[in-house]
N, C-alpha and C. Protein backbone atom coordinates (compact mmCIF):
# COMPACT_ATOMS: atom_id res chain seq x y z
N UNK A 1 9.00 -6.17 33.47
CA UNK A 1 10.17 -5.33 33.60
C UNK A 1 10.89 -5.30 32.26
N UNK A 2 11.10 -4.39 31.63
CA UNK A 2 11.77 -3.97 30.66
C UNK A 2 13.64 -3.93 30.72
N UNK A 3 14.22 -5.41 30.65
CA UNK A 3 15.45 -5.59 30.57
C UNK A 3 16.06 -5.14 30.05
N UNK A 4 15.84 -4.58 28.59
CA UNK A 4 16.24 -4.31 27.24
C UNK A 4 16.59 -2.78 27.81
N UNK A 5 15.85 -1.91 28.25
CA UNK A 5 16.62 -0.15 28.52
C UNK A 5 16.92 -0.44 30.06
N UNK A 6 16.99 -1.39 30.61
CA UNK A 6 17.99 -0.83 31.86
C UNK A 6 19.50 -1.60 31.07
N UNK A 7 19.52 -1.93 30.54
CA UNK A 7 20.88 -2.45 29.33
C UNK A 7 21.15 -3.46 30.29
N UNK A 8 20.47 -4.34 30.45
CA UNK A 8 20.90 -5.65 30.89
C UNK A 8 20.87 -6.72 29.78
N UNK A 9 20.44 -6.63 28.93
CA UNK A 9 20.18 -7.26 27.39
C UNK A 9 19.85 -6.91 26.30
N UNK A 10 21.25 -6.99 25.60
CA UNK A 10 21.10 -6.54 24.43
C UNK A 10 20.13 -7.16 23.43
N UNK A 11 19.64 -6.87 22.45
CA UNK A 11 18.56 -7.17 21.63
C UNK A 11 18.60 -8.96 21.00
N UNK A 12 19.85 -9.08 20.79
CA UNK A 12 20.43 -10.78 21.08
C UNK A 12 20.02 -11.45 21.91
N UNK A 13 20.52 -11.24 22.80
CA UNK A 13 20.24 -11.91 24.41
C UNK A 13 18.80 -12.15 24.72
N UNK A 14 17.94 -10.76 23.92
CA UNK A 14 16.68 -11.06 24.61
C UNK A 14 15.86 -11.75 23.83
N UNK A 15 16.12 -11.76 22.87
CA UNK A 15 15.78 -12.92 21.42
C UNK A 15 16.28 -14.53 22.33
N UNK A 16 17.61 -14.49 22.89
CA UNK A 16 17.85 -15.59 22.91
C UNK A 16 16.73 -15.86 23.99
N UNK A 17 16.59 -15.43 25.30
CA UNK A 17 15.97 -16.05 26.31
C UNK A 17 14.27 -15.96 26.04
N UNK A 18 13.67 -15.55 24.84
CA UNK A 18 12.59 -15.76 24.51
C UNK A 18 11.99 -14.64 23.97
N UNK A 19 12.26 -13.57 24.45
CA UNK A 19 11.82 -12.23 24.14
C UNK A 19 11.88 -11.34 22.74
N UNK A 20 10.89 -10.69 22.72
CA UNK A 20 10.99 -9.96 21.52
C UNK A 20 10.84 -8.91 21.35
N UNK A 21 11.51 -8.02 20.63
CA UNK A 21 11.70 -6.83 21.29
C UNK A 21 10.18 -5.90 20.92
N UNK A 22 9.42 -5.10 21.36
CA UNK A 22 8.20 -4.14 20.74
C UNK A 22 8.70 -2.97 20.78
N UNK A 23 7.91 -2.69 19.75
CA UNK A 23 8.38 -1.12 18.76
C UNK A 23 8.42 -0.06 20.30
N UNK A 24 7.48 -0.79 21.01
CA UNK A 24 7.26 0.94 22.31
C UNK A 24 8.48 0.84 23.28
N UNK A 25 9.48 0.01 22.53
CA UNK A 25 10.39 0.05 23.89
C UNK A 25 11.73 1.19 23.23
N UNK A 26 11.47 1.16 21.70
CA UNK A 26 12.60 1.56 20.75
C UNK A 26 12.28 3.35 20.16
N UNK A 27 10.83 2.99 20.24
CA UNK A 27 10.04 4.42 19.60
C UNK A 27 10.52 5.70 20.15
N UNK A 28 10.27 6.79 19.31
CA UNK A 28 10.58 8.55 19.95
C UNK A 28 8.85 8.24 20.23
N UNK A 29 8.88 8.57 21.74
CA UNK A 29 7.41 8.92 22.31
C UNK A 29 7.32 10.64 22.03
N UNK A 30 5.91 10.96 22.14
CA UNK A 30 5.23 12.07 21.93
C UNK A 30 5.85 12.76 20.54
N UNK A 31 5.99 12.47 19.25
CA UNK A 31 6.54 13.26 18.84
C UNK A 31 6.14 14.39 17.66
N UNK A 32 6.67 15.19 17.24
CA UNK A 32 5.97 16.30 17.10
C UNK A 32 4.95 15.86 16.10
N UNK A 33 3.53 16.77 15.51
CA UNK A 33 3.18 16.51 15.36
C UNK A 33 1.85 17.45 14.39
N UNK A 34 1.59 17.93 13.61
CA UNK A 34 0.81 18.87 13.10
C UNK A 34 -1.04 18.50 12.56
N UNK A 35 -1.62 19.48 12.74
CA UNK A 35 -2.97 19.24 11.90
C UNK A 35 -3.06 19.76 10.38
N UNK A 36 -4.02 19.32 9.61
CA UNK A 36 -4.22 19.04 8.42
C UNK A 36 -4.52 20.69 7.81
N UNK A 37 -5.06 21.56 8.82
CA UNK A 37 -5.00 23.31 8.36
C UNK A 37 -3.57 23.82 8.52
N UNK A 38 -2.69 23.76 9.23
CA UNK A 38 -1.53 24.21 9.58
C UNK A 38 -0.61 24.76 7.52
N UNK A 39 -0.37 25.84 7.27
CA UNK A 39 0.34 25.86 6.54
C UNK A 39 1.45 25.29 6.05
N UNK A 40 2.00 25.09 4.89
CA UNK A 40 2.82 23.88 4.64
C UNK A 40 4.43 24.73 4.77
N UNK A 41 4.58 25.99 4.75
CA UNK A 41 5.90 26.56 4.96
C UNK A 41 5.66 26.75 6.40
N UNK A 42 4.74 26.60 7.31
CA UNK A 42 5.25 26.58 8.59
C UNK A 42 5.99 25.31 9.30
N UNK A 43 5.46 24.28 8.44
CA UNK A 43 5.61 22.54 8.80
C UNK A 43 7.30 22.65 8.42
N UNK A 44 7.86 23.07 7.06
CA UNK A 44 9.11 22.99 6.32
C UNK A 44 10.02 23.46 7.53
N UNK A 45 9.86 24.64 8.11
CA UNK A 45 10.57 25.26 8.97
C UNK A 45 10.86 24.72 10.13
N UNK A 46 9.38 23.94 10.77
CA UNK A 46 9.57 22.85 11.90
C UNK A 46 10.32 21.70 11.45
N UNK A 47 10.20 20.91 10.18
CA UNK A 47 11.12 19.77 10.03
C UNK A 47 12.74 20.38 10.27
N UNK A 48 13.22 21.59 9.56
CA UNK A 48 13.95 22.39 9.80
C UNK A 48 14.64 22.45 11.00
N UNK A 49 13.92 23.13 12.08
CA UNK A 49 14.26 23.05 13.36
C UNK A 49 14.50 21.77 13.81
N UNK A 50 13.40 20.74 13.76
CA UNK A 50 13.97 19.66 14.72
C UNK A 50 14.80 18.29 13.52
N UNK A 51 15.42 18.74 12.25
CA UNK A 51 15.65 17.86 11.71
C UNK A 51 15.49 16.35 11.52
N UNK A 52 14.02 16.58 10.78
CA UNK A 52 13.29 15.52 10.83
C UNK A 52 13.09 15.80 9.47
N UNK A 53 12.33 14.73 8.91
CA UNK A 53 12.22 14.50 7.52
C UNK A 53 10.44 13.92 7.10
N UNK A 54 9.88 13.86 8.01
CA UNK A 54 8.82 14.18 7.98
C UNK A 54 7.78 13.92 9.84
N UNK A 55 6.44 14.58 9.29
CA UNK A 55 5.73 14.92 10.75
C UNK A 55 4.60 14.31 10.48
N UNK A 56 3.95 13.47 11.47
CA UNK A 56 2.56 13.22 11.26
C UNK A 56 1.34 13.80 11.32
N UNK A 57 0.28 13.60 11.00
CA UNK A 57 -0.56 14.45 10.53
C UNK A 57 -1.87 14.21 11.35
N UNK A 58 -2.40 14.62 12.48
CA UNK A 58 -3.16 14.36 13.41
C UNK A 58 -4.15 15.07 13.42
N UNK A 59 -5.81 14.34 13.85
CA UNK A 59 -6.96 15.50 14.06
C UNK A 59 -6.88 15.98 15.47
N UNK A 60 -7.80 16.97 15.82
CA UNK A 60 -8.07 17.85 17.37
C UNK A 60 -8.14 16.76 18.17
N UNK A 61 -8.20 15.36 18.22
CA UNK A 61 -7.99 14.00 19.19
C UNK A 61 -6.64 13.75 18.92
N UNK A 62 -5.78 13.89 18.29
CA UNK A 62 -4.09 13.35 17.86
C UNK A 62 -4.69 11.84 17.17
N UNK A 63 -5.77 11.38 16.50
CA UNK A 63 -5.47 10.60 15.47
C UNK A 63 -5.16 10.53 14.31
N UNK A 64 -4.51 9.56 14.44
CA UNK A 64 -3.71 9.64 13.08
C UNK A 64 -4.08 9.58 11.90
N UNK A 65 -4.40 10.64 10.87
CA UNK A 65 -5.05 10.72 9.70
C UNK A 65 -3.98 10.46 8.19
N UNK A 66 -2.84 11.12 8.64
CA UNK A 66 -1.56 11.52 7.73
C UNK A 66 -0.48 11.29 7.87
N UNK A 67 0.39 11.75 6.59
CA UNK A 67 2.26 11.81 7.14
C UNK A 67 2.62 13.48 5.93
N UNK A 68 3.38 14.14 6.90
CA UNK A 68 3.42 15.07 5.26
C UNK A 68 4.73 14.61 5.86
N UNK A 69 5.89 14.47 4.60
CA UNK A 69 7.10 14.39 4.24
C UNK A 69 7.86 15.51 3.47
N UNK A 70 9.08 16.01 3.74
CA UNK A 70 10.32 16.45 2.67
C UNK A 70 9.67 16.67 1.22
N UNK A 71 9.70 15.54 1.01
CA UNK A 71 9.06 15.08 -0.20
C UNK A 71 7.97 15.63 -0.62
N UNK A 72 6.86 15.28 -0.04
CA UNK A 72 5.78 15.81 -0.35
C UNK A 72 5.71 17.29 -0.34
N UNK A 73 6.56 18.17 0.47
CA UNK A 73 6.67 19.56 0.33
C UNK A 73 7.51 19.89 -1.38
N UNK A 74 8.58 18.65 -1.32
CA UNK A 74 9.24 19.24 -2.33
C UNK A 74 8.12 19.17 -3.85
N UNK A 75 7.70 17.63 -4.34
CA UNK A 75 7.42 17.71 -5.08
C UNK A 75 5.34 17.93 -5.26
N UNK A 76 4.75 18.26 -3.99
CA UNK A 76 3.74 18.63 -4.48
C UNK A 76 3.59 20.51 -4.20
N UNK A 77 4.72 20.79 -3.33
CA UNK A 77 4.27 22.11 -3.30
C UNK A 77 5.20 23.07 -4.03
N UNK A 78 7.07 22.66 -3.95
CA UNK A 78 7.81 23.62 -4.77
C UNK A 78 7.98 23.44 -6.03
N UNK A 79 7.73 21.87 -6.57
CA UNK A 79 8.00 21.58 -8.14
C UNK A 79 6.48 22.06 -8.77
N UNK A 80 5.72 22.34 -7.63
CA UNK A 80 4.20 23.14 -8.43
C UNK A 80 4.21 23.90 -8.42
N UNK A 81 4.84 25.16 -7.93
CA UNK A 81 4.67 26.27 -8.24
C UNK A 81 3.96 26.96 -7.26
N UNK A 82 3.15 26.24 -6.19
CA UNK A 82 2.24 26.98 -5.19
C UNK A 82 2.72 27.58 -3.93
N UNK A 83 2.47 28.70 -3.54
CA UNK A 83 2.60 29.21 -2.97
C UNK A 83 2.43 28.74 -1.44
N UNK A 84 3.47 28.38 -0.36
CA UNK A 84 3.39 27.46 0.87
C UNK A 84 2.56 28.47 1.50
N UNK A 85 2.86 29.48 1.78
CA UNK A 85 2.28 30.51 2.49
C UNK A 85 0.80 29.94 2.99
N UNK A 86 0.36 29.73 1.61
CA UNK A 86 -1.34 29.67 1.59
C UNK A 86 -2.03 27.85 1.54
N UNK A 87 -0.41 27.03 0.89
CA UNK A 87 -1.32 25.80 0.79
C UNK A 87 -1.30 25.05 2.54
N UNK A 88 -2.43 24.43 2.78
CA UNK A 88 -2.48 23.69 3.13
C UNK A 88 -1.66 22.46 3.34
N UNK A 89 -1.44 21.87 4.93
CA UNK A 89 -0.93 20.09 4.76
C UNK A 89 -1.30 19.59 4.65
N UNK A 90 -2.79 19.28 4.69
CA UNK A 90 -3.76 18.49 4.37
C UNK A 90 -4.31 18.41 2.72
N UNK A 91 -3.67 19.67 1.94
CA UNK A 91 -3.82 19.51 0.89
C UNK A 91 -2.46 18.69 0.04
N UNK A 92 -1.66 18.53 0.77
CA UNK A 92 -0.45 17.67 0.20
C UNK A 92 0.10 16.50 1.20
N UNK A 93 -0.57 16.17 2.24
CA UNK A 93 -0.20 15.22 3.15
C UNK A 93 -0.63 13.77 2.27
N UNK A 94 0.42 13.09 3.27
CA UNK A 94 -0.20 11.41 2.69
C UNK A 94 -1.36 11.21 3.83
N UNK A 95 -2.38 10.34 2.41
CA UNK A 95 -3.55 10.11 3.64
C UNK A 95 -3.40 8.53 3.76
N UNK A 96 -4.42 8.12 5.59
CA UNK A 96 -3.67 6.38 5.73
C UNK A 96 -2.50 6.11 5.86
N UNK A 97 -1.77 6.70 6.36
CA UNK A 97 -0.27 6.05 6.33
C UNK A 97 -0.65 4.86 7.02
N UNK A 98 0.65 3.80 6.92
CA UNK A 98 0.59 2.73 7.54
C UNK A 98 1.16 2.94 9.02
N UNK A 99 1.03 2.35 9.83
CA UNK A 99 1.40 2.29 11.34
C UNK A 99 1.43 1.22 12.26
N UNK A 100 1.88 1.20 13.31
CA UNK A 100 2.24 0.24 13.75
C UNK A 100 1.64 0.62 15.42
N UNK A 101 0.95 -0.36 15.70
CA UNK A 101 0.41 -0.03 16.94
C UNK A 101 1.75 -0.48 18.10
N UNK A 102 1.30 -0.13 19.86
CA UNK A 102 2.70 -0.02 20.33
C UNK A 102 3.03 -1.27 20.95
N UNK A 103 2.46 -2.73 21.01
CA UNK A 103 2.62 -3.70 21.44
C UNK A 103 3.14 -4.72 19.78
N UNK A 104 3.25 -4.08 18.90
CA UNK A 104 3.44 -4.62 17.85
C UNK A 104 5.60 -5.46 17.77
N UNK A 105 5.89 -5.82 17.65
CA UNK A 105 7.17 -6.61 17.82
C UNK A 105 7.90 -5.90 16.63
N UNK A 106 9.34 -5.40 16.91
CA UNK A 106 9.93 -5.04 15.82
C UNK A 106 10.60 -5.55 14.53
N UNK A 107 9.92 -6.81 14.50
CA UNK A 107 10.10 -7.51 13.47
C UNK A 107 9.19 -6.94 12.19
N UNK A 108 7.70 -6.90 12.46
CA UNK A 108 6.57 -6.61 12.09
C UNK A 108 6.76 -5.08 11.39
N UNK A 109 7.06 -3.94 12.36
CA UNK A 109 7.73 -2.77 11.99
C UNK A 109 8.61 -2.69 10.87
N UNK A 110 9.79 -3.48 11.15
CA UNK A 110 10.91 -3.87 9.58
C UNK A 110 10.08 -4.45 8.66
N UNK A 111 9.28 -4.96 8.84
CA UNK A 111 8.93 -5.74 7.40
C UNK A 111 7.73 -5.15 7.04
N UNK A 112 7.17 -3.79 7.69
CA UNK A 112 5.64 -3.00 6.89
C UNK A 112 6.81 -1.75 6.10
N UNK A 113 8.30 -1.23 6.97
CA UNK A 113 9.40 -0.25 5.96
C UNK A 113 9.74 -1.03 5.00
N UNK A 114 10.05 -2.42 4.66
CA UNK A 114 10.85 -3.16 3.79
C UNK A 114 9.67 -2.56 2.54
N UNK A 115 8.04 -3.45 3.28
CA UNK A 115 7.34 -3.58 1.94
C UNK A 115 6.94 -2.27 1.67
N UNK A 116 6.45 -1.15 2.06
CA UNK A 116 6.32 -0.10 1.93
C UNK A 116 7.21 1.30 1.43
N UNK A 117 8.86 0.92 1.51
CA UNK A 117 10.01 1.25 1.51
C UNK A 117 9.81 3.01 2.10
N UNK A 118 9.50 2.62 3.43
CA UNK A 118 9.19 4.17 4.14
C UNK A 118 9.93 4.33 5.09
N UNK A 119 11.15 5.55 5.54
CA UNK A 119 12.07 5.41 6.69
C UNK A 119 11.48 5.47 8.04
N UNK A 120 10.34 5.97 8.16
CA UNK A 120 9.89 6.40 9.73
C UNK A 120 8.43 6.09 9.95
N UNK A 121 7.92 5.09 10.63
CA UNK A 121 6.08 4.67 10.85
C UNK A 121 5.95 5.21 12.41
N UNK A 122 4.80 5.96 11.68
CA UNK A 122 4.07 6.39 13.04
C UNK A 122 3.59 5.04 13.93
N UNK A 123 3.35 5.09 15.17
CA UNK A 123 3.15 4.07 16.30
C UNK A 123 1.37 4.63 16.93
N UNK A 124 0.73 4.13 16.68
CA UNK A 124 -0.40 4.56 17.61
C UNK A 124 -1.09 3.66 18.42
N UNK A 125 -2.11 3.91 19.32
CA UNK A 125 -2.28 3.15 20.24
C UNK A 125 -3.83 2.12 19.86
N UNK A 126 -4.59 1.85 21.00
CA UNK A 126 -5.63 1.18 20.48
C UNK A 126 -6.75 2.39 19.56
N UNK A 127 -6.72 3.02 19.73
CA UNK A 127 -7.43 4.35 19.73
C UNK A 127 -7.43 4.67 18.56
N UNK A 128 -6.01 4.38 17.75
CA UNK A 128 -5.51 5.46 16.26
C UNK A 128 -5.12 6.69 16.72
N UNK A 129 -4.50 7.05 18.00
CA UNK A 129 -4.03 8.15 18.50
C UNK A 129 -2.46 7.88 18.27
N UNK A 130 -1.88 8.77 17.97
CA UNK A 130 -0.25 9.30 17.56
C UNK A 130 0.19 9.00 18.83
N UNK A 131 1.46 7.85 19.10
CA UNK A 131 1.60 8.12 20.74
C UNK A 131 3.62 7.78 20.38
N UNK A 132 3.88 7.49 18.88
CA UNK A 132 5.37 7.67 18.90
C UNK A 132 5.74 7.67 17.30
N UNK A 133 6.69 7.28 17.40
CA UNK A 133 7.58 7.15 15.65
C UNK A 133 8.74 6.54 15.86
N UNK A 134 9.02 5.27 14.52
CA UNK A 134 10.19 4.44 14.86
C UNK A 134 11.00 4.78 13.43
N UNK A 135 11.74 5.35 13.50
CA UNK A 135 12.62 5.63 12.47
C UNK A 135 13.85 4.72 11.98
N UNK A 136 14.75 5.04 10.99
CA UNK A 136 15.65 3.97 10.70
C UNK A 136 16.89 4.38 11.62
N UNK A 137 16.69 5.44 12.39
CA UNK A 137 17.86 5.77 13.58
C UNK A 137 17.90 4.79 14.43
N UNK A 138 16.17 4.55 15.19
CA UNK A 138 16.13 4.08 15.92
C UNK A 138 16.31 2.37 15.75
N UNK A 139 16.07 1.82 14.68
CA UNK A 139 16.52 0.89 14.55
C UNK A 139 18.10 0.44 14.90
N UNK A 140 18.68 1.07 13.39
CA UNK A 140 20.22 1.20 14.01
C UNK A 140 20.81 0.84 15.13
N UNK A 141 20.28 1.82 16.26
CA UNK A 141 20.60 2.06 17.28
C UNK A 141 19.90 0.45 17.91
N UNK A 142 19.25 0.05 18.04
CA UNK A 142 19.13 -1.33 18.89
C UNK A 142 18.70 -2.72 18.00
N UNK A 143 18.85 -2.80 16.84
CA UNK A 143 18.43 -3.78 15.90
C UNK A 143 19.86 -4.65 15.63
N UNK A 144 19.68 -5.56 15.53
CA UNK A 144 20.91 -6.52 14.79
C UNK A 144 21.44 -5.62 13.07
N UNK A 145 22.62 -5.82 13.35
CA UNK A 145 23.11 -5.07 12.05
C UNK A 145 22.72 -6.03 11.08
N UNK A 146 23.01 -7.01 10.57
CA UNK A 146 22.17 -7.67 9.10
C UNK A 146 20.42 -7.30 9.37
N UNK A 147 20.07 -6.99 9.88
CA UNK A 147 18.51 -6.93 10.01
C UNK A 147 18.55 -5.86 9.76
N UNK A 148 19.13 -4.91 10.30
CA UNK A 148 19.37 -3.15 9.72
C UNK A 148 19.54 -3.28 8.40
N UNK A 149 20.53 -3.82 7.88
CA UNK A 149 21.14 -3.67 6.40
C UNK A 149 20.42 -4.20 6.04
N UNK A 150 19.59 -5.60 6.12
CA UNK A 150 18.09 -5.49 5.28
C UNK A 150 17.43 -4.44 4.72
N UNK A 151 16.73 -4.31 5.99
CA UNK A 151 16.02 -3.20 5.86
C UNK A 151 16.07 -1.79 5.09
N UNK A 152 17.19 -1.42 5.37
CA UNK A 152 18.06 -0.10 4.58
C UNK A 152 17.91 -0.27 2.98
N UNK A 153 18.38 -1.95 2.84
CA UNK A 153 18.55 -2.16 1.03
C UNK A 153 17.16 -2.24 0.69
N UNK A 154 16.20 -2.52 1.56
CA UNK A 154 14.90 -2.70 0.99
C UNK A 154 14.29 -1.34 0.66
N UNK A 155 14.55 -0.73 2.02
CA UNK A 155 13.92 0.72 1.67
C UNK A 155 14.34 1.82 0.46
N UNK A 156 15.50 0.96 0.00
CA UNK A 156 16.30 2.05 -1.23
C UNK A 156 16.30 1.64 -2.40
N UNK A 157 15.56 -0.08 -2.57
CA UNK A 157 15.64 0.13 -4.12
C UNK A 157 14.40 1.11 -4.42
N UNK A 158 14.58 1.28 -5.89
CA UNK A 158 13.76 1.84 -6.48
C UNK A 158 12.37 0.89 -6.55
N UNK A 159 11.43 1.97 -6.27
CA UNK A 159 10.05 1.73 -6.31
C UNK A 159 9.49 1.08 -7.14
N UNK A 160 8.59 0.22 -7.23
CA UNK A 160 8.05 -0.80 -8.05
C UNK A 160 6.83 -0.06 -8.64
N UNK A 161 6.39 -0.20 -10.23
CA UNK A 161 5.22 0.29 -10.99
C UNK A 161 3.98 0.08 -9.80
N UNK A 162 3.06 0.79 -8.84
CA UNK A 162 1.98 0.02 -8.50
C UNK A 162 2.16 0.10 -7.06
N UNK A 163 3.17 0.23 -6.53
CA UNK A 163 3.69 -0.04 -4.65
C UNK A 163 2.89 1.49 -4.32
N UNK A 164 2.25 0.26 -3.31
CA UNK A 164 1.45 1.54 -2.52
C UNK A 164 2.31 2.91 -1.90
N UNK A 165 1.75 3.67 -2.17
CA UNK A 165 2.83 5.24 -1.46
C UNK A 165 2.00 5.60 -0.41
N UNK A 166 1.60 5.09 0.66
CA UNK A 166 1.09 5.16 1.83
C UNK A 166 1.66 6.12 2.59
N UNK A 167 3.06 6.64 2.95
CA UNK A 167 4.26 6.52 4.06
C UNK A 167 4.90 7.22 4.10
N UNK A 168 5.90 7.75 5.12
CA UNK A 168 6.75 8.59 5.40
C UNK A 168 7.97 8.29 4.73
């Protein structure tokens, strides 16, 4: 039984009596989600709509191959000069992102954003199928605040010569 969303225990409490919290209790399930042909000004318009900052990048099974990001629109498709119309997400997506399967503990989650300094990891299942996304909202929202503010300062220094760019 899942104590933690009928709000009988807060994320404290359930630490205290033994428990720990997993990413699938905190995650956005099903969430949106694109393939690697999909045009990259159609993706911009969907982050757009559902104000998101980036979408994962899934084959005709929903495994998880990618992440295209903000970012990656900004600086591989508008600081180049190419035309979205025609490029590809798969020609500017991140490939391998890191992820977090859904029995994984949200400790584990904070500390693959800390080292990775990425705001949002896709969640997949045994499979490598897309089945959520844990963002730094969702943290917020049920994480201990010094564990948040970790996390936050980790994800914002500046990037180290060499740090893998895996990530959303």
């Amino acid at each position: 039984m899942n104590y933690l969303c009928m709000g009988i225990f807060t994320r404290a409490r359930l630490i205290e009596y033994g428990g720990r919290m997993k990413v699938q209790e905190i995650m956005t399930n099903n969430p949106a989600s694109c393939n690697p042909n999909e045009r990259t000004n159609a993706i911009a318009q969907l982050m757009c709509e559902l104000n998101v900052g980036s979408i994962p990048v899934v084959d005709e099974r929903l495994i998880l191959i990618g992440m295209i990001t903000d970012r990656d629109l900004c600086c591989s498709v508008v600081a180049k000069s190419l035309d979205a119309k025609a490029t590809t997400v798969g020609e500017v997506a991140t490939r391998n992102p890191i992820a977090c399967r859904e029995e994984d503990d949200l400790e584990t989650c904070e500390r693959l954003m800390q080292q990775y300094q990425v705001r949002r990891i896709p969640i997949v299942d045994a499979e490598n199928r897309l089945i959520g996304i844990v963002s730094q909202a969702d943290l917020a929202r049920n994480d201990q605040p010094e564990r948040v503010y970790e996390t936050l300062a980790e994800i914002s220094k500046s990037k180290a010569a060499g740090l893998d760019d895996r990530v959303a």
